[in-house]
N, C-alpha and C. Protein backbone atom coordinates (compact mmCIF):
# COMPACT_ATOMS: atom_id res chain seq x y z
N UNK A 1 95.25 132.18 105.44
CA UNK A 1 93.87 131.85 105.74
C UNK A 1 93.82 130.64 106.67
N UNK A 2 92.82 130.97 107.48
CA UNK A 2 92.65 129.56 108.36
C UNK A 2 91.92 128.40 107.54
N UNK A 3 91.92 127.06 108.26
CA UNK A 3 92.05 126.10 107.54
C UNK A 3 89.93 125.77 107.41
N UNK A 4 89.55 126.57 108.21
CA UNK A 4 87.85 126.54 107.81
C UNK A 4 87.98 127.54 107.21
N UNK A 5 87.91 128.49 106.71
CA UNK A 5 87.66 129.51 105.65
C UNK A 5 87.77 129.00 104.22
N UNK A 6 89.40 128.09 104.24
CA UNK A 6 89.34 127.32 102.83
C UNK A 6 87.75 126.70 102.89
N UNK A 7 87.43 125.99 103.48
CA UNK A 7 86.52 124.96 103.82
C UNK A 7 85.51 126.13 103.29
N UNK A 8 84.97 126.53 103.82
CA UNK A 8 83.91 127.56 103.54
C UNK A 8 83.97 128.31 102.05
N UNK A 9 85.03 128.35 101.54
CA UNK A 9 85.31 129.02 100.02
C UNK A 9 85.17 128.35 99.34
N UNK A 10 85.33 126.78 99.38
CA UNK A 10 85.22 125.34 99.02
C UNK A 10 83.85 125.52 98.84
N UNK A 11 82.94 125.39 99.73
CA UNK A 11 81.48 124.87 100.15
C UNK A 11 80.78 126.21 99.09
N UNK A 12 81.57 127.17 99.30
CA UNK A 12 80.42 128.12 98.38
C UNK A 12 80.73 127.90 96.74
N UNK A 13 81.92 127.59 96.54
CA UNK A 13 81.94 127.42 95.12
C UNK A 13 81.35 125.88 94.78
N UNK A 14 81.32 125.01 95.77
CA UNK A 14 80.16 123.90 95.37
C UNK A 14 79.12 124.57 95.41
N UNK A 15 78.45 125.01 96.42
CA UNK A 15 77.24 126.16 95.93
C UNK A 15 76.88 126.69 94.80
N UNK A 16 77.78 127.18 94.24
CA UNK A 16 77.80 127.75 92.82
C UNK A 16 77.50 126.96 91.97
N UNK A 17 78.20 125.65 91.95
CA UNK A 17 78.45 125.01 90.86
C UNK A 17 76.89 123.83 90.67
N UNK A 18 76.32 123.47 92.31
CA UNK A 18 75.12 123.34 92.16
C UNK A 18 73.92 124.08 91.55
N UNK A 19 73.66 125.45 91.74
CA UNK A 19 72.84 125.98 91.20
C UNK A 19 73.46 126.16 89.43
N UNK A 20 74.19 125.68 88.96
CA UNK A 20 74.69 125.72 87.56
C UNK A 20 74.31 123.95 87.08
N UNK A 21 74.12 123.57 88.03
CA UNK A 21 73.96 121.72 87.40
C UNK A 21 72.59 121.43 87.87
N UNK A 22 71.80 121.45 88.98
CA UNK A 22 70.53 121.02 89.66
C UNK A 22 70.78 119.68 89.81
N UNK A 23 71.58 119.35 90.39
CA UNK A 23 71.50 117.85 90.47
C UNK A 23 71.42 117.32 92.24
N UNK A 24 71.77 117.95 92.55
CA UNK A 24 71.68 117.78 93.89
C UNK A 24 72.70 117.67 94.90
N UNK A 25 73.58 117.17 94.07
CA UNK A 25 74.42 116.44 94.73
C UNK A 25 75.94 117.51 95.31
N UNK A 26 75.95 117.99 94.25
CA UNK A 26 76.79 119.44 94.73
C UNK A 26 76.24 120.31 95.87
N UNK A 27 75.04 120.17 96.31
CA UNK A 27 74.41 120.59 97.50
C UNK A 27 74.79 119.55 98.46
N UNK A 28 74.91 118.12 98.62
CA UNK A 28 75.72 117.63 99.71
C UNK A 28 76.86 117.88 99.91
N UNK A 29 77.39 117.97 98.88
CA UNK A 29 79.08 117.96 99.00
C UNK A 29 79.36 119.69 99.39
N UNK A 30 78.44 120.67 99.23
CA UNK A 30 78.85 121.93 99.61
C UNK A 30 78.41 121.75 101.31
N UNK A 31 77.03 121.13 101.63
CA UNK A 31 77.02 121.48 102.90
C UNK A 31 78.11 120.53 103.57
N UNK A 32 78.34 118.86 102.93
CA UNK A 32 79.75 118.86 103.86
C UNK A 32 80.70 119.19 104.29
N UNK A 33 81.13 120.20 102.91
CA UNK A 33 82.37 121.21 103.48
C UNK A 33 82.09 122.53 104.68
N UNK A 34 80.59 122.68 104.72
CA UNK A 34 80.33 123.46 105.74
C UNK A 34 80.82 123.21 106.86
N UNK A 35 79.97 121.40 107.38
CA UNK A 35 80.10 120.84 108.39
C UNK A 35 81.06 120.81 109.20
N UNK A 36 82.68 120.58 107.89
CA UNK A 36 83.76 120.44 107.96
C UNK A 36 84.40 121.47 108.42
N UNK A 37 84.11 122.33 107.68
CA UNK A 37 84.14 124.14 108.21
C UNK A 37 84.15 124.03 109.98
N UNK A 38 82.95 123.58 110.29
CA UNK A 38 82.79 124.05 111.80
C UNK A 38 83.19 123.22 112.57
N UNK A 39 83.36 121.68 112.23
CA UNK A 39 84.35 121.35 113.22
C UNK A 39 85.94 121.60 112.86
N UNK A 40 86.37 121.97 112.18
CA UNK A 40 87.44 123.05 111.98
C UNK A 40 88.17 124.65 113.27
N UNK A 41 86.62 125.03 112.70
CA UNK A 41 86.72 126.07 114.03
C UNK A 41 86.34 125.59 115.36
N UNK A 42 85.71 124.39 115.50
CA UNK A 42 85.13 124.67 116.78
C UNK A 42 86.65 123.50 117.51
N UNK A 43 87.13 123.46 117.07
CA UNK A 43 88.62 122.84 117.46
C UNK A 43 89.63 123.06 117.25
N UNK A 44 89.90 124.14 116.06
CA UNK A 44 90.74 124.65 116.03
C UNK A 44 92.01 124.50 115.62
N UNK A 45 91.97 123.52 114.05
CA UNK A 45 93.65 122.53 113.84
C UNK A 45 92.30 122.02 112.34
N UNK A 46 93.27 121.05 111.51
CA UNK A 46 93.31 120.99 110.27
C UNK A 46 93.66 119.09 110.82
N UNK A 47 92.88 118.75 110.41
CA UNK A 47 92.93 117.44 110.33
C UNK A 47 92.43 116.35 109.47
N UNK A 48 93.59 115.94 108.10
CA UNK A 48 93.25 115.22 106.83
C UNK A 48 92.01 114.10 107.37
N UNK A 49 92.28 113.11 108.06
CA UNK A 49 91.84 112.15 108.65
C UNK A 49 90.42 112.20 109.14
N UNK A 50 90.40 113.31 110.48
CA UNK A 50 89.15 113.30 110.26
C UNK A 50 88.04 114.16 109.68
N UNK A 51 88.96 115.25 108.78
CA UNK A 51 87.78 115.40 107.34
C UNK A 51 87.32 114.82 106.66
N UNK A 52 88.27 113.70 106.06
CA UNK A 52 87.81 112.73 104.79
C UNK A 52 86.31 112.20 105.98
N UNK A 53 86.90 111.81 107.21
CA UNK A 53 85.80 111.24 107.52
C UNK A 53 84.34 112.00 107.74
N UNK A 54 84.81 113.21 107.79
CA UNK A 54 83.64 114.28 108.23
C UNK A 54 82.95 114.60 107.06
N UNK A 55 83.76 114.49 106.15
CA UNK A 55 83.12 114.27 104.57
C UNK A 55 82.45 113.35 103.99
N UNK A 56 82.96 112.28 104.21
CA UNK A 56 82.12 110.93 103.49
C UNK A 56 80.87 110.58 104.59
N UNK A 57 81.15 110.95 106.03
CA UNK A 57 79.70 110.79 106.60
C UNK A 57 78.39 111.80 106.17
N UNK A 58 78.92 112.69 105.88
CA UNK A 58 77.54 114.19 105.85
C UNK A 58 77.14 114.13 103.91
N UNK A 59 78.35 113.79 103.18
CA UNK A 59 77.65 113.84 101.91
C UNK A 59 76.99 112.35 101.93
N UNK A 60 77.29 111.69 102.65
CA UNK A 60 76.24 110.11 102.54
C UNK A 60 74.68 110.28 102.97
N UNK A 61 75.00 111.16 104.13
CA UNK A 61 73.29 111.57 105.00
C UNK A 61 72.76 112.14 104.08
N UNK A 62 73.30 113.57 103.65
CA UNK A 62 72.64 114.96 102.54
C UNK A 62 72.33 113.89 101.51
N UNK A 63 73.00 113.28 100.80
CA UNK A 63 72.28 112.80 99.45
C UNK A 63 71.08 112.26 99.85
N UNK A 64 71.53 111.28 100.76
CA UNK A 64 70.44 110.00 100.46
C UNK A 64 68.79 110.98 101.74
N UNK A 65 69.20 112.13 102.14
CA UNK A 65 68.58 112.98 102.62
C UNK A 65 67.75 113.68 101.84
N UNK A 66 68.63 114.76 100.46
CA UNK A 66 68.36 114.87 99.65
C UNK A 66 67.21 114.31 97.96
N UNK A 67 68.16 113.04 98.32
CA UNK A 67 66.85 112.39 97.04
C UNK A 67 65.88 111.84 97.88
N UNK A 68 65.37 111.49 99.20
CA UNK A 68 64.00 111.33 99.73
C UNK A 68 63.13 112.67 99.64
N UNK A 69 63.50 113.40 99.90
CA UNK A 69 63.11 115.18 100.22
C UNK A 69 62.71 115.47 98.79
N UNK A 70 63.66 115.64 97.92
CA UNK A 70 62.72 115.89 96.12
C UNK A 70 62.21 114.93 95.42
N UNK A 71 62.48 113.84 95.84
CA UNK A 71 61.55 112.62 95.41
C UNK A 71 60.05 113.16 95.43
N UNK A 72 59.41 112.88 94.32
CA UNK A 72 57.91 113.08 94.39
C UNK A 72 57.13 111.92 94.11
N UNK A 73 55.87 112.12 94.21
CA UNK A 73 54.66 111.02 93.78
C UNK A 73 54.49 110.83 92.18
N UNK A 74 55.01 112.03 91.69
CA UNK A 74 54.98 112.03 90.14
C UNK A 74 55.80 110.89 89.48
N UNK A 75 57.02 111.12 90.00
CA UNK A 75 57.99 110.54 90.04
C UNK A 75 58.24 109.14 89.65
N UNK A 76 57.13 108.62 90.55
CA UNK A 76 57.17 107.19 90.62
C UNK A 76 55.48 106.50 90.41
N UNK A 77 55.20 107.58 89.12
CA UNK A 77 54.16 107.10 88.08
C UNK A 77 55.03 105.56 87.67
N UNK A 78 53.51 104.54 87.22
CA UNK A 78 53.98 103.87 86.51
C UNK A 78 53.26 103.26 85.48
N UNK A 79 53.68 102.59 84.57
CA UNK A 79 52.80 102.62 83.49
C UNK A 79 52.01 101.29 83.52
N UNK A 80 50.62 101.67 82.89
CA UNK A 80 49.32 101.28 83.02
C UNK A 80 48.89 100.18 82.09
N UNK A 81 48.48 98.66 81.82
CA UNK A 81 48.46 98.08 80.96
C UNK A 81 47.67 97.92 80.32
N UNK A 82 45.99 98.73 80.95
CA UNK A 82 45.10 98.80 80.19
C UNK A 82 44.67 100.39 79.63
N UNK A 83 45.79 100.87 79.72
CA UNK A 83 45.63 102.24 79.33
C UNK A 83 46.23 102.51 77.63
N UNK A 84 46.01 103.20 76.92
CA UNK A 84 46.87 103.67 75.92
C UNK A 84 48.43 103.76 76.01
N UNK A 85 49.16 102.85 75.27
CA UNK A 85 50.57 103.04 75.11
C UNK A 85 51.14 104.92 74.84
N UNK A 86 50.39 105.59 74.60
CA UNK A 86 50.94 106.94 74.47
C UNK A 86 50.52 108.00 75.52
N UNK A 87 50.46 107.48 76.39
CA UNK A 87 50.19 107.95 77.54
C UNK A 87 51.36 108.43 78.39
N UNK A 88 51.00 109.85 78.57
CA UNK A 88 52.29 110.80 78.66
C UNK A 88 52.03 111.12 80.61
């Protein structure tokens, strides 16, 4: 197998393993291995060095991409001091 296909078999079983957790974060780390995937093919060679780097840049963007994007207004309710303590 070529060395993006691992990459891509990688990225889908993070896929997997995201929709089994919802956390999010297995959705960065699958699309980084995508990323990784294509500059793979689009160059053509396997390179430790600059994957790690192609990795730690794209799951840093996707997350912090990620938790702005499902962040909601609900979210960042906060609690009220003249309201009832059981206030849900």
């Amino acid at each position: 197998m070529e060395p993006y296909q691992i990459s891509l078999v990688i990225a889908f079983g993070l896929g997997i393993v995201e929709v089994m957790t919802l956390t999010f974060i297995f959705l960065s780390f699958a699309l980084s291995f995508v990323a990784i995937a294509l500059f793979q093919y689009l160059t053509g060679e396997f390179s430790i060095n600059r994957d790690i780097g192609i990795f730690a840049a794209f799951s840093i963007f996707f997350t912090v991409f990620f938790r702005g994007l499902f962040r909601g207004k609900k979210d960042q309710k906060g609690i009220r001091t003249d309201d009832d303590v059981n206030l849900y």
